[in-house]
PDB file of N, CA and C in Angstrom:
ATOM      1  N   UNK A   1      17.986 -25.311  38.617  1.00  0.00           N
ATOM      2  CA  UNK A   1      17.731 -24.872  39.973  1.00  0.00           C
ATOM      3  C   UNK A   1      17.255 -26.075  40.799  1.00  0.00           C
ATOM      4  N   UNK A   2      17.877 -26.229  41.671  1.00  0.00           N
ATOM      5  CA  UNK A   2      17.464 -27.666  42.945  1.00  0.00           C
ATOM      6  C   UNK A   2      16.701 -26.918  44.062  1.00  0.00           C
ATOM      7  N   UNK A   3      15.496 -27.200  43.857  1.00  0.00           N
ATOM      8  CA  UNK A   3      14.378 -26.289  44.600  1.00  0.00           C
ATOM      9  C   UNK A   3      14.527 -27.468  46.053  1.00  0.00           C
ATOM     10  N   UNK A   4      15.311 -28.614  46.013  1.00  0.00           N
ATOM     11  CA  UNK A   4      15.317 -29.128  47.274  1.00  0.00           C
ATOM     12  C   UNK A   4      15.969 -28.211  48.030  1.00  0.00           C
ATOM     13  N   UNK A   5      17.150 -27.595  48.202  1.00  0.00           N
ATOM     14  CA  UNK A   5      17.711 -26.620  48.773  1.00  0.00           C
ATOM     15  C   UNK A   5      17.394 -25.509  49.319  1.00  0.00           C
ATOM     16  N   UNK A   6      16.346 -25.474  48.678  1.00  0.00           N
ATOM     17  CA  UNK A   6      15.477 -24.181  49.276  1.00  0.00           C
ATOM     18  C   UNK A   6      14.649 -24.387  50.143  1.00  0.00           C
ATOM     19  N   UNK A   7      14.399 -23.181  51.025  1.00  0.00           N
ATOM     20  CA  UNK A   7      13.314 -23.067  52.074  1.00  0.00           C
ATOM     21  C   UNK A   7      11.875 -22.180  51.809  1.00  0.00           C
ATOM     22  N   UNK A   8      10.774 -22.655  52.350  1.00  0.00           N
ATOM     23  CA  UNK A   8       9.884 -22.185  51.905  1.00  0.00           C
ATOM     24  C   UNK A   8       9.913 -20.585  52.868  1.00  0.00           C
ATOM     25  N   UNK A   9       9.449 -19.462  52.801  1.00  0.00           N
ATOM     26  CA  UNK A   9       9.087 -18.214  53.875  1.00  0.00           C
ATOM     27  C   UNK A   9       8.037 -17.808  53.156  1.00  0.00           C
ATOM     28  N   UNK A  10       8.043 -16.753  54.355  1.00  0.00           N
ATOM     29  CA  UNK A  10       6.386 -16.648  54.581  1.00  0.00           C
ATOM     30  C   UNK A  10       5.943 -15.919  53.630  1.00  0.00           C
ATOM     31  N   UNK A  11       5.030 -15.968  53.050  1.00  0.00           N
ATOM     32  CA  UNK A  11       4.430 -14.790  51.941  1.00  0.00           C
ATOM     33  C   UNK A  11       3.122 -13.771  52.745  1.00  0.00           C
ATOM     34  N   UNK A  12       3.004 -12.515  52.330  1.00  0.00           N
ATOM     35  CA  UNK A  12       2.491 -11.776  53.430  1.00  0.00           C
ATOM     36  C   UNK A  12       1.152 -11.295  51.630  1.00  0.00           C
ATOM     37  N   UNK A  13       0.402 -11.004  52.566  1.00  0.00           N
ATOM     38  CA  UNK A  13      -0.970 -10.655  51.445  1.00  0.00           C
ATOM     39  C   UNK A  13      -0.331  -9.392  50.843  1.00  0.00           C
ATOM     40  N   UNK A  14      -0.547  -9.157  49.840  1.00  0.00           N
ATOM     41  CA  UNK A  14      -0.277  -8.201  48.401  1.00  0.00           C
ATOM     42  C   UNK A  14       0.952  -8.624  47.843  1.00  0.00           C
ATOM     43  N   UNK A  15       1.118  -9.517  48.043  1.00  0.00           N
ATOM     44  CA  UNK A  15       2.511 -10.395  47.085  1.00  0.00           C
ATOM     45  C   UNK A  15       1.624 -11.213  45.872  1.00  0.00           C
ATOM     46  N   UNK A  16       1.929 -10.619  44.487  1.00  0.00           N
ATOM     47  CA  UNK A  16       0.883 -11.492  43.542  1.00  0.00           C
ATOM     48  C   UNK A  16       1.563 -12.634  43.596  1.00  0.00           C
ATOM     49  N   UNK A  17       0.560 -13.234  42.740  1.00  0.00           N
ATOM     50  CA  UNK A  17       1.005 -15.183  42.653  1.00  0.00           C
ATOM     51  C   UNK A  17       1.983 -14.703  41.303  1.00  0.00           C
ATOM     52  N   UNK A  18       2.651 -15.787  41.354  1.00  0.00           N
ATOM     53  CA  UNK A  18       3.567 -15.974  40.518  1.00  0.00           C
ATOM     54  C   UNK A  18       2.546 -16.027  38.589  1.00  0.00           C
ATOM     55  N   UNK A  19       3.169 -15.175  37.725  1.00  0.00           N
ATOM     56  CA  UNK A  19       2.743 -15.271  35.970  1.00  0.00           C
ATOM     57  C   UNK A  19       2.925 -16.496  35.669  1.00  0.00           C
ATOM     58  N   UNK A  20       1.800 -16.559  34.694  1.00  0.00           N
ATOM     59  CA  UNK A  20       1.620 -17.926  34.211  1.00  0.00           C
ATOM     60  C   UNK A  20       2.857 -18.358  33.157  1.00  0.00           C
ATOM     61  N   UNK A  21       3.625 -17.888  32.637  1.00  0.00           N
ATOM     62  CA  UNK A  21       4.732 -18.265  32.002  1.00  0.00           C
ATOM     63  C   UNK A  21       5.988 -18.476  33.521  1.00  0.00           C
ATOM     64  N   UNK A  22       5.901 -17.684  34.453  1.00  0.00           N
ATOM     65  CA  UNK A  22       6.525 -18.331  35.529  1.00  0.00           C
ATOM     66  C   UNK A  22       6.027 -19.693  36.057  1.00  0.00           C
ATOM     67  N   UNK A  23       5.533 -19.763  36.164  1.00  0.00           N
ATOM     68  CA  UNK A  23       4.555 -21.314  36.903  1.00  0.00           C
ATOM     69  C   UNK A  23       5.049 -22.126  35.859  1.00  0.00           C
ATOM     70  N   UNK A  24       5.234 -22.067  34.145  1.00  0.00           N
ATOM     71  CA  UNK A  24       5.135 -22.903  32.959  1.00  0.00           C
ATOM     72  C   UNK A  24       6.742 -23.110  33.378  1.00  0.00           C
ATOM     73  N   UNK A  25       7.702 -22.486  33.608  1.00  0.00           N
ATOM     74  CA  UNK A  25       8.753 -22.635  34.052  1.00  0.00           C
ATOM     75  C   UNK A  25       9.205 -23.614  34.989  1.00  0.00           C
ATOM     76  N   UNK A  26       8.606 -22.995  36.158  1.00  0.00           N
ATOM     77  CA  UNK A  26       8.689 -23.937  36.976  1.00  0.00           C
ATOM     78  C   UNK A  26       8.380 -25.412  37.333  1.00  0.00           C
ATOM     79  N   UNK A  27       7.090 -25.765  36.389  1.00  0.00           N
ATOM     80  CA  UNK A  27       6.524 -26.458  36.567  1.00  0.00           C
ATOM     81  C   UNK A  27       7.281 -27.931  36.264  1.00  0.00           C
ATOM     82  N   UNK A  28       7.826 -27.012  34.972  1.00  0.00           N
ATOM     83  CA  UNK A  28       9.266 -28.363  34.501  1.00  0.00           C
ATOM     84  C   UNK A  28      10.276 -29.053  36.094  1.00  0.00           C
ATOM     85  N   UNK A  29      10.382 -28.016  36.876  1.00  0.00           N
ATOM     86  CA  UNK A  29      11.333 -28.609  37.889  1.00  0.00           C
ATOM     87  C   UNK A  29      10.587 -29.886  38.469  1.00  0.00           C
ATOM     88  N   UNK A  30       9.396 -30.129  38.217  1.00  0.00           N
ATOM     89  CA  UNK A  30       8.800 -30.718  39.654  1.00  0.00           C
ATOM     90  C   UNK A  30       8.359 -31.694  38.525  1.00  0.00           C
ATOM     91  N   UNK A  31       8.605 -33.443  38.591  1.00  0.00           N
ATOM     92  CA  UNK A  31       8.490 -33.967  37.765  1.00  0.00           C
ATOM     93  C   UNK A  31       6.890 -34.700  38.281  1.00  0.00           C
ATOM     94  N   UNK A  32       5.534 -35.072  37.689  1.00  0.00           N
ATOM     95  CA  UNK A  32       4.614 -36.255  38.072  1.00  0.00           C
ATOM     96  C   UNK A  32       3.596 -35.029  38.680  1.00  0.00           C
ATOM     97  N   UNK A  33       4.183 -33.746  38.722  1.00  0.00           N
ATOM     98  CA  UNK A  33       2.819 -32.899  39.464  1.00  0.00           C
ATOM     99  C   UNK A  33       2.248 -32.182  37.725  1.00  0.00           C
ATOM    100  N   UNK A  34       1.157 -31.977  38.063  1.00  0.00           N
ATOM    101  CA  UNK A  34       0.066 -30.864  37.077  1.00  0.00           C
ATOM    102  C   UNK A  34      -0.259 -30.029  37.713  1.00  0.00           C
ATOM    103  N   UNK A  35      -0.459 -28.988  36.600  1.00  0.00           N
ATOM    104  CA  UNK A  35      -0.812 -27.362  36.660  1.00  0.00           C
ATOM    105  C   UNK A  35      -2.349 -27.492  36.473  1.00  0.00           C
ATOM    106  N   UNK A  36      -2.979 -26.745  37.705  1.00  0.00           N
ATOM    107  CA  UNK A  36      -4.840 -26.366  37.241  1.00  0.00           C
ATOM    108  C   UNK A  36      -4.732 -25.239  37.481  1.00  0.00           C
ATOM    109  N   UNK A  37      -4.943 -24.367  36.329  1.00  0.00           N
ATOM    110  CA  UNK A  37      -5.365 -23.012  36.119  1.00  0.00           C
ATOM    111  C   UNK A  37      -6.986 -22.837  36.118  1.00  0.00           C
ATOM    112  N   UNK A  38      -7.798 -23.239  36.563  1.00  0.00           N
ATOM    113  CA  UNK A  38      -9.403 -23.126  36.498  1.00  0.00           C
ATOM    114  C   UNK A  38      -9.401 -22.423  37.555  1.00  0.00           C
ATOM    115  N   UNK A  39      -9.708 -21.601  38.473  1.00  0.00           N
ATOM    116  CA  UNK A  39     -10.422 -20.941  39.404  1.00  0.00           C
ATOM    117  C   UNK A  39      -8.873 -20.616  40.038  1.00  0.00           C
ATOM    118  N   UNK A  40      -8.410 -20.634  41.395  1.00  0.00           N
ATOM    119  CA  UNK A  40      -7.087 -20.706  42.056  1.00  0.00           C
ATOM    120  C   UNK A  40      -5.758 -21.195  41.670  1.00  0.00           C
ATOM    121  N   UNK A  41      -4.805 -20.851  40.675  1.00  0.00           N
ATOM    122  CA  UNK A  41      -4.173 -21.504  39.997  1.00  0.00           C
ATOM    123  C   UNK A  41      -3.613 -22.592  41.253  1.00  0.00           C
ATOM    124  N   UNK A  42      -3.171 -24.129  41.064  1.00  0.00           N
ATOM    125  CA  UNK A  42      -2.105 -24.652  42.061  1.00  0.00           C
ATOM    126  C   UNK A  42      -2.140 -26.062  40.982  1.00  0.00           C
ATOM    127  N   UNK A  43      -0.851 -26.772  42.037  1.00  0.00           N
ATOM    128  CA  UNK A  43      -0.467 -27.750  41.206  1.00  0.00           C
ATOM    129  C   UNK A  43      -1.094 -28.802  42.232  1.00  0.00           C
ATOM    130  N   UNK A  44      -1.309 -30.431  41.380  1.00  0.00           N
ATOM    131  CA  UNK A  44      -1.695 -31.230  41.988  1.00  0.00           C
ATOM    132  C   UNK A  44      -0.915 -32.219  41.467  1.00  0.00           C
ATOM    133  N   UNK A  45      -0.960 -33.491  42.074  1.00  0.00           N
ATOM    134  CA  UNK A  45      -0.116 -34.647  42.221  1.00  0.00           C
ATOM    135  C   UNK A  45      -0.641 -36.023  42.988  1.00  0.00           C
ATOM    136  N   UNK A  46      -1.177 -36.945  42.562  1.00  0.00           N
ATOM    137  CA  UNK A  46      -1.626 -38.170  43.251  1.00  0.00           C
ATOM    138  C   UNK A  46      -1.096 -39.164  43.034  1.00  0.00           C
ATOM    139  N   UNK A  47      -0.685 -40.407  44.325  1.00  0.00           N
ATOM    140  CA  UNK A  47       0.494 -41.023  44.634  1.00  0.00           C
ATOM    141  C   UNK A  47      -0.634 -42.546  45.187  1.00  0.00           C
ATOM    142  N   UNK A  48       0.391 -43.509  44.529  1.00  0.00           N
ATOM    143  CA  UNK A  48      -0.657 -44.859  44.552  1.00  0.00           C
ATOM    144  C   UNK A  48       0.591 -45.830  45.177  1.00  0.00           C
ATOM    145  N   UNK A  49      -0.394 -46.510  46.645  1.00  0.00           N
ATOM    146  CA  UNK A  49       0.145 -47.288  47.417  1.00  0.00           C
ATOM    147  C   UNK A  49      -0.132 -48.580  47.659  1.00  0.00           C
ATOM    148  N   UNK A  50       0.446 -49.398  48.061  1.00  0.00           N
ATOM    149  CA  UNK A  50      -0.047 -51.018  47.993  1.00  0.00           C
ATOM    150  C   UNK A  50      -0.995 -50.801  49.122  1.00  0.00           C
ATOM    151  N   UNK A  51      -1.541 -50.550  49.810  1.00  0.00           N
ATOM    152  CA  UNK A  51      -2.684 -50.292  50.779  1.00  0.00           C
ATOM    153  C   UNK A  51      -2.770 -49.201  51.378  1.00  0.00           C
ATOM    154  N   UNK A  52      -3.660 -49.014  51.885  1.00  0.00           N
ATOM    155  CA  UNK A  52      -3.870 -47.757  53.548  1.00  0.00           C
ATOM    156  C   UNK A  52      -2.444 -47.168  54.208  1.00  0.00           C
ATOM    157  N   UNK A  53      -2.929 -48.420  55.251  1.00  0.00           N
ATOM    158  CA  UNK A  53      -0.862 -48.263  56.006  1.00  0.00           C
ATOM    159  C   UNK A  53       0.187 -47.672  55.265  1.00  0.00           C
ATOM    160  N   UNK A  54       0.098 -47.782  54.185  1.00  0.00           N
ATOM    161  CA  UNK A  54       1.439 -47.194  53.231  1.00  0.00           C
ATOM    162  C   UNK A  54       0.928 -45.818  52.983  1.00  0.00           C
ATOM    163  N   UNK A  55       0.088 -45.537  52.429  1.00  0.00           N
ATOM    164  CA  UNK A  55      -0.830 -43.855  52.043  1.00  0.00           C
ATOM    165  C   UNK A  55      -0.335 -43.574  53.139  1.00  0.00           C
ATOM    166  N   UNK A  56      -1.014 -44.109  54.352  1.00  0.00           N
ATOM    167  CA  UNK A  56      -1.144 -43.276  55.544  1.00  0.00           C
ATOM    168  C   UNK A  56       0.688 -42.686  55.848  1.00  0.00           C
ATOM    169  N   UNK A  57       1.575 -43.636  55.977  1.00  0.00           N
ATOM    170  CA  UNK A  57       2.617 -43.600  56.308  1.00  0.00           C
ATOM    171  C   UNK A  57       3.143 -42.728  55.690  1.00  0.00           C
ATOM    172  N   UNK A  58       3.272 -42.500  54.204  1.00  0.00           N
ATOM    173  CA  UNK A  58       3.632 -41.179  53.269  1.00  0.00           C
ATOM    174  C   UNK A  58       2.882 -39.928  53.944  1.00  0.00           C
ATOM    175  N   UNK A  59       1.467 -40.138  54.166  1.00  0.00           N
ATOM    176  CA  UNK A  59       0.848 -39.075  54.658  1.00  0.00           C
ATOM    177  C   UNK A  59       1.606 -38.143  55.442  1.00  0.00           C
ATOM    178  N   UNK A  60       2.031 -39.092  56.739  1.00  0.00           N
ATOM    179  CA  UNK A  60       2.725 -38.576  58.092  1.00  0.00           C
ATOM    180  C   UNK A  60       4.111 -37.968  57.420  1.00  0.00           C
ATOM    181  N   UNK A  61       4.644 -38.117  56.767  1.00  0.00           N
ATOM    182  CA  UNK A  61       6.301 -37.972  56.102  1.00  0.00           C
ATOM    183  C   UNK A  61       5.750 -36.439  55.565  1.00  0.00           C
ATOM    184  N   UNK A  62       4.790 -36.318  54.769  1.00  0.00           N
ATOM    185  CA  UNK A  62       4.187 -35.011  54.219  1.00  0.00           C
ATOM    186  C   UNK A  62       4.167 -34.148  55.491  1.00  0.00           C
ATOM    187  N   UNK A  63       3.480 -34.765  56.578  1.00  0.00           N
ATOM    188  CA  UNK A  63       2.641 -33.613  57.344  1.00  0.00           C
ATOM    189  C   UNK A  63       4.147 -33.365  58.313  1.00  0.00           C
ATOM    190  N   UNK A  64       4.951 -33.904  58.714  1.00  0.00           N
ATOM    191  CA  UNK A  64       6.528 -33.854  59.501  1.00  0.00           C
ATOM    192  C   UNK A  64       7.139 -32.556  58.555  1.00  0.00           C
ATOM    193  N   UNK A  65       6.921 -33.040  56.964  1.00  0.00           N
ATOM    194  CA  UNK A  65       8.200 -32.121  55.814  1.00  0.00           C
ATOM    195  C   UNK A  65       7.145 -30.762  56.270  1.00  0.00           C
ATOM    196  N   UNK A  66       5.768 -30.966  56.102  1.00  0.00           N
ATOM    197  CA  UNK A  66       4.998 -29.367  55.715  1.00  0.00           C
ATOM    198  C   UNK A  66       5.165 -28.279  56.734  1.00  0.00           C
ATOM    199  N   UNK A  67       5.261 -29.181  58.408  1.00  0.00           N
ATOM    200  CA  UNK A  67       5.509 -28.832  59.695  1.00  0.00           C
ATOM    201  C   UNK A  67       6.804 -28.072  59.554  1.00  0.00           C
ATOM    202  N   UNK A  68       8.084 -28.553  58.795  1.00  0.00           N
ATOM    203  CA  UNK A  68       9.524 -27.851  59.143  1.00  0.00           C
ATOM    204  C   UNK A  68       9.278 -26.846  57.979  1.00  0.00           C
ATOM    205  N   UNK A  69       8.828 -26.743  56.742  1.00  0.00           N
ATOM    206  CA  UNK A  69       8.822 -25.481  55.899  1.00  0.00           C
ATOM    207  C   UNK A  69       7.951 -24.545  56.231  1.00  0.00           C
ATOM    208  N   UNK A  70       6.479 -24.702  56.823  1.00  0.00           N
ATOM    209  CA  UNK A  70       5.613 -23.966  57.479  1.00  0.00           C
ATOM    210  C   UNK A  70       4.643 -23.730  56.428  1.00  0.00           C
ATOM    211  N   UNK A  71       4.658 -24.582  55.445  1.00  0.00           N
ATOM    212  CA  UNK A  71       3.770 -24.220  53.737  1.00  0.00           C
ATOM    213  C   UNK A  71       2.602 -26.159  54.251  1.00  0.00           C
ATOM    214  N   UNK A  72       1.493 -25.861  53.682  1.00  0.00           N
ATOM    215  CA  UNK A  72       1.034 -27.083  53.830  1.00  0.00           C
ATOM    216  C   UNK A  72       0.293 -27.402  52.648  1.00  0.00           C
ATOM    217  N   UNK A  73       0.163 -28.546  52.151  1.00  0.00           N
ATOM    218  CA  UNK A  73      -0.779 -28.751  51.174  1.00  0.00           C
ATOM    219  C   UNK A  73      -1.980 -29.729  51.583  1.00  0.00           C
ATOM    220  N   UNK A  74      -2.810 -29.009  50.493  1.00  0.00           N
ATOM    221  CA  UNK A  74      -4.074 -29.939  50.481  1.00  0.00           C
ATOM    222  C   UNK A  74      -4.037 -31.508  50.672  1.00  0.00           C
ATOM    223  N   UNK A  75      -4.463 -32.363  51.460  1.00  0.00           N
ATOM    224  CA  UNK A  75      -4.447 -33.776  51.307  1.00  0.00           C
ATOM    225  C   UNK A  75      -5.630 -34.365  50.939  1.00  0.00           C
ATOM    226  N   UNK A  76      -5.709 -35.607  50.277  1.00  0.00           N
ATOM    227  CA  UNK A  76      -7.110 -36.519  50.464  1.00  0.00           C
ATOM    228  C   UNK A  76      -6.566 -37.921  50.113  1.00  0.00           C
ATOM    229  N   UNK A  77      -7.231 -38.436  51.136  1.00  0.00           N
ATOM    230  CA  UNK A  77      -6.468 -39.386  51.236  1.00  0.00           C
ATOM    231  C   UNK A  77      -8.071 -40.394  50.793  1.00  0.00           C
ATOM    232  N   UNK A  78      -7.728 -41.487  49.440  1.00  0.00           N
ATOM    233  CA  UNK A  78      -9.072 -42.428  49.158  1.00  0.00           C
ATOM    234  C   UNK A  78      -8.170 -43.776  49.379  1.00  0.00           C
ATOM    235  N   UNK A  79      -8.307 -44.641  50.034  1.00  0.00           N
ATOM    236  CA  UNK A  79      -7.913 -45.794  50.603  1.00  0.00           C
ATOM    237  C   UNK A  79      -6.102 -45.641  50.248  1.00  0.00           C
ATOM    238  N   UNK A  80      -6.093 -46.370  48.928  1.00  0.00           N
ATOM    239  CA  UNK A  80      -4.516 -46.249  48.896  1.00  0.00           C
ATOM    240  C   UNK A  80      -3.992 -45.132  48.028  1.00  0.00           C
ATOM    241  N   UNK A  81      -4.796 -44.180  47.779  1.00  0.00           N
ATOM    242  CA  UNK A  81      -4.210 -43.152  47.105  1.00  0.00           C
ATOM    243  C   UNK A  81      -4.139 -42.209  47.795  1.00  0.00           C
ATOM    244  N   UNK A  82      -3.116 -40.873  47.480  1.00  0.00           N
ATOM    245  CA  UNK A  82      -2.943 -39.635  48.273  1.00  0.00           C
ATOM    246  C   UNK A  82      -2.894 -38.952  47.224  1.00  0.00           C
ATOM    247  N   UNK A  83      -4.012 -37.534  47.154  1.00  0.00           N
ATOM    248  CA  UNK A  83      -3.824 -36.566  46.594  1.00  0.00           C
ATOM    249  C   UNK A  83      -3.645 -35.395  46.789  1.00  0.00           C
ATOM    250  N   UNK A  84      -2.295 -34.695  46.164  1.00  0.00           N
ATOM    251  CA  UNK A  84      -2.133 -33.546  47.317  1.00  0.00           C
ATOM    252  C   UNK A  84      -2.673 -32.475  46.161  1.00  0.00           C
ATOM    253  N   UNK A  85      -2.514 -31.073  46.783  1.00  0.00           N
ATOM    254  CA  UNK A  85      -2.753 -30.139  46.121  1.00  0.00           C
ATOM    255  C   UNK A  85      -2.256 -29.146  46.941  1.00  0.00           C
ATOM    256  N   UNK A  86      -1.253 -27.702  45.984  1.00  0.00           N
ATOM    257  CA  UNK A  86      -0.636 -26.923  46.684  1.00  0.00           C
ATOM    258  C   UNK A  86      -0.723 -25.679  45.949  1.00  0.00           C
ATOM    259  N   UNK A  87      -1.111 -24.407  46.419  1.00  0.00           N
ATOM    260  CA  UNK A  87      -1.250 -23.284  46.457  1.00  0.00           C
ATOM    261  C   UNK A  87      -0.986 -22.547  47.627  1.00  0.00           C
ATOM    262  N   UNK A  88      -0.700 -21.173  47.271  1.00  0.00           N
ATOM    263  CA  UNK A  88      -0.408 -20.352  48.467  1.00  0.00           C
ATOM    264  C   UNK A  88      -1.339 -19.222  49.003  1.00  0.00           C
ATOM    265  N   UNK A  89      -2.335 -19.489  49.765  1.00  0.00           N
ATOM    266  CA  UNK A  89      -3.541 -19.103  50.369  1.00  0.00           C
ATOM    267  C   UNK A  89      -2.895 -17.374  50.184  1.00  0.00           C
ATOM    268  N   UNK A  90      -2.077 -17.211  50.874  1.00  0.00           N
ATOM    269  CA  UNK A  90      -2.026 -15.191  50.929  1.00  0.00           C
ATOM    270  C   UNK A  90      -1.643 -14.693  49.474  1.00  0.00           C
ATOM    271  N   UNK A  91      -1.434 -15.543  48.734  1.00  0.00           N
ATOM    272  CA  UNK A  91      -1.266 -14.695  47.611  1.00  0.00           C
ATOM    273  C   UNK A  91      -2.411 -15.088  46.676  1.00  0.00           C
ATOM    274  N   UNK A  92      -3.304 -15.887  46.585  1.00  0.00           N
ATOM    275  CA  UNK A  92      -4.183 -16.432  46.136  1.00  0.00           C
ATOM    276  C   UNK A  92      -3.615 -16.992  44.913  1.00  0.00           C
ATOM    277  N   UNK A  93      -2.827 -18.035  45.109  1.00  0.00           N
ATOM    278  CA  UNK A  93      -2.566 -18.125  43.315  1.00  0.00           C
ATOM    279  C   UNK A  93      -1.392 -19.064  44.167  1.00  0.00           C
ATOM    280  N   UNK A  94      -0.023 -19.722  43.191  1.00  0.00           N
ATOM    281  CA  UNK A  94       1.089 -20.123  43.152  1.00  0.00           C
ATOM    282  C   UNK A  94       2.175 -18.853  43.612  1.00  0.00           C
ATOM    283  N   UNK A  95       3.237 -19.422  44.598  1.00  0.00           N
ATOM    284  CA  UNK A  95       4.047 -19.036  44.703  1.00  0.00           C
ATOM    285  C   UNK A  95       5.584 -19.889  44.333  1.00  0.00           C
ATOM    286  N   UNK A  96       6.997 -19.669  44.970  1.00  0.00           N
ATOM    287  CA  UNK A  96       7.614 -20.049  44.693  1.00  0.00           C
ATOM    288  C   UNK A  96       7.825 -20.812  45.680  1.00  0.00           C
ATOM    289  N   UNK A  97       7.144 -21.007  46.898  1.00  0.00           N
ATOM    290  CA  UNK A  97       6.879 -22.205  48.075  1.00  0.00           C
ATOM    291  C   UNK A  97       6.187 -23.250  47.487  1.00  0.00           C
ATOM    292  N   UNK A  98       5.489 -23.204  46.996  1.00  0.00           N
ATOM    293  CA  UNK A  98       4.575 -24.523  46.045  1.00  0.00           C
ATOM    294  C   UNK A  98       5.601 -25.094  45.414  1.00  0.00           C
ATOM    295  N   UNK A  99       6.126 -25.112  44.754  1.00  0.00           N
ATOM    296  CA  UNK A  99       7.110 -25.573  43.649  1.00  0.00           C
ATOM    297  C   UNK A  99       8.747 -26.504  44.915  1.00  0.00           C
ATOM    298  N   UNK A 100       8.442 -25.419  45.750  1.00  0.00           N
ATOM    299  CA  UNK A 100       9.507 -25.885  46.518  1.00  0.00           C
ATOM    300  C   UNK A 100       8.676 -27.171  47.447  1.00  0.00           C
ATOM    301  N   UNK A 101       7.928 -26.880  47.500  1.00  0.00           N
ATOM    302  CA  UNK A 101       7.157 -28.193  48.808  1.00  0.00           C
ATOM    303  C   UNK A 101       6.870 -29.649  47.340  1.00  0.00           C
ATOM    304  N   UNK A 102       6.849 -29.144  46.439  1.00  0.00           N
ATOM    305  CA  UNK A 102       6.220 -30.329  45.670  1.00  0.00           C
ATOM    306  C   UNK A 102       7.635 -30.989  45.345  1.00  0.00           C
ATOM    307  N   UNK A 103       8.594 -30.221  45.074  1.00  0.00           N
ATOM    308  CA  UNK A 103       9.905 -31.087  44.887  1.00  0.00           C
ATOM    309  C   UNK A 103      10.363 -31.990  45.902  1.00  0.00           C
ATOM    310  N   UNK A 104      10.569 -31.186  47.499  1.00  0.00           N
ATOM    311  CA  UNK A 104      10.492 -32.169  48.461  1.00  0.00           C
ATOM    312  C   UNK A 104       9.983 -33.108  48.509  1.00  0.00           C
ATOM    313  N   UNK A 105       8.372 -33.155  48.324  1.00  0.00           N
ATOM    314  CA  UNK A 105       7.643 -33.877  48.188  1.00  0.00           C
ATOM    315  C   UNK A 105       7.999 -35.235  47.665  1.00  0.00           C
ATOM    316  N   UNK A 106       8.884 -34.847  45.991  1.00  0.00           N
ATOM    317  CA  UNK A 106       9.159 -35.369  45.372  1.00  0.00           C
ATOM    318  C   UNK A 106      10.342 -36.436  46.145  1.00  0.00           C
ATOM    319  N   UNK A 107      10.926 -36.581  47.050  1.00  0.00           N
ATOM    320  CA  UNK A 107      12.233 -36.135  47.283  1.00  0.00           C
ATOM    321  C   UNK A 107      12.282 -37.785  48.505  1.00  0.00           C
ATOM    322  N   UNK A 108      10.631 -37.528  49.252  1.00  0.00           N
ATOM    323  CA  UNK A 108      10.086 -38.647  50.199  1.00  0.00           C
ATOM    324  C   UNK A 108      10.217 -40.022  49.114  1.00  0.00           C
ATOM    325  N   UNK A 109      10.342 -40.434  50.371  1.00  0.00           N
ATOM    326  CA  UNK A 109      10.433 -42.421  50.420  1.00  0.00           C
ATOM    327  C   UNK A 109       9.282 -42.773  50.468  1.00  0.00           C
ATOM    328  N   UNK A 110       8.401 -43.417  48.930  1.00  0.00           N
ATOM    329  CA  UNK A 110       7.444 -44.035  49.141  1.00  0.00           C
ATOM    330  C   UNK A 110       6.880 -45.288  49.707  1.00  0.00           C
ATOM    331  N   UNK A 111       7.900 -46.032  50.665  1.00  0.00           N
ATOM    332  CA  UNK A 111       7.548 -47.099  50.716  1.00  0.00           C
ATOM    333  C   UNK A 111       8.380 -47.262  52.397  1.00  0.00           C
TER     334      UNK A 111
END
């Protein structure tokens, strides 16, 4: 499945998060991200840049992609690193928009 192709929509509250053998599934599509099941299940992913200017610049490429799917993820940005983190707030847990924003993700020009 090429989760680039896909579009993220909206998830509306009483939609459960996706089973943890679904997520174990998925998780294979999306290569360099991890699964945290401790409290809110979501996946995370941190990305290392030759300085600031470059983080920052990926940053903006994130916040343009998160703007056209309408899904956003967590950022933190520590000098040259970016760490994202993605879950889907109305369902409290992972959906099948997470998986799709982290592949995109995947998908950006780091440099």
């Amino acid at each position: 499945m090429d989760l680039t192709k896909k579009h993220c929509v909206p998830c509306e509250g009483g939609t459960p998060p996706l089973s943890n053998e679904k997520e174990d599934e998925m998780l294979k599509l999306i290569q360099g991200w991890m699964l945290v099941r401790k409290g809110t299940h979501k996946i995370t992913r941190q990305f290392k840049f030759k300085d600031f200017k470059k983080a920052m610049e990926f940053v903006n490429k994130i916040a343009a992609l998160a703007e056209n799917e309408g899904h956003h993820p967590d950022i933190k940005i520590v000098y040259n690193k970016v760490q994202l983190g993605l879950f889907t707030h109305s369902v409290g847990g992972l959906s099948e928009n997470d998986f799709i924003m982290a592949s995109k993700i995947n998908e950006l020009p780091e440099s």
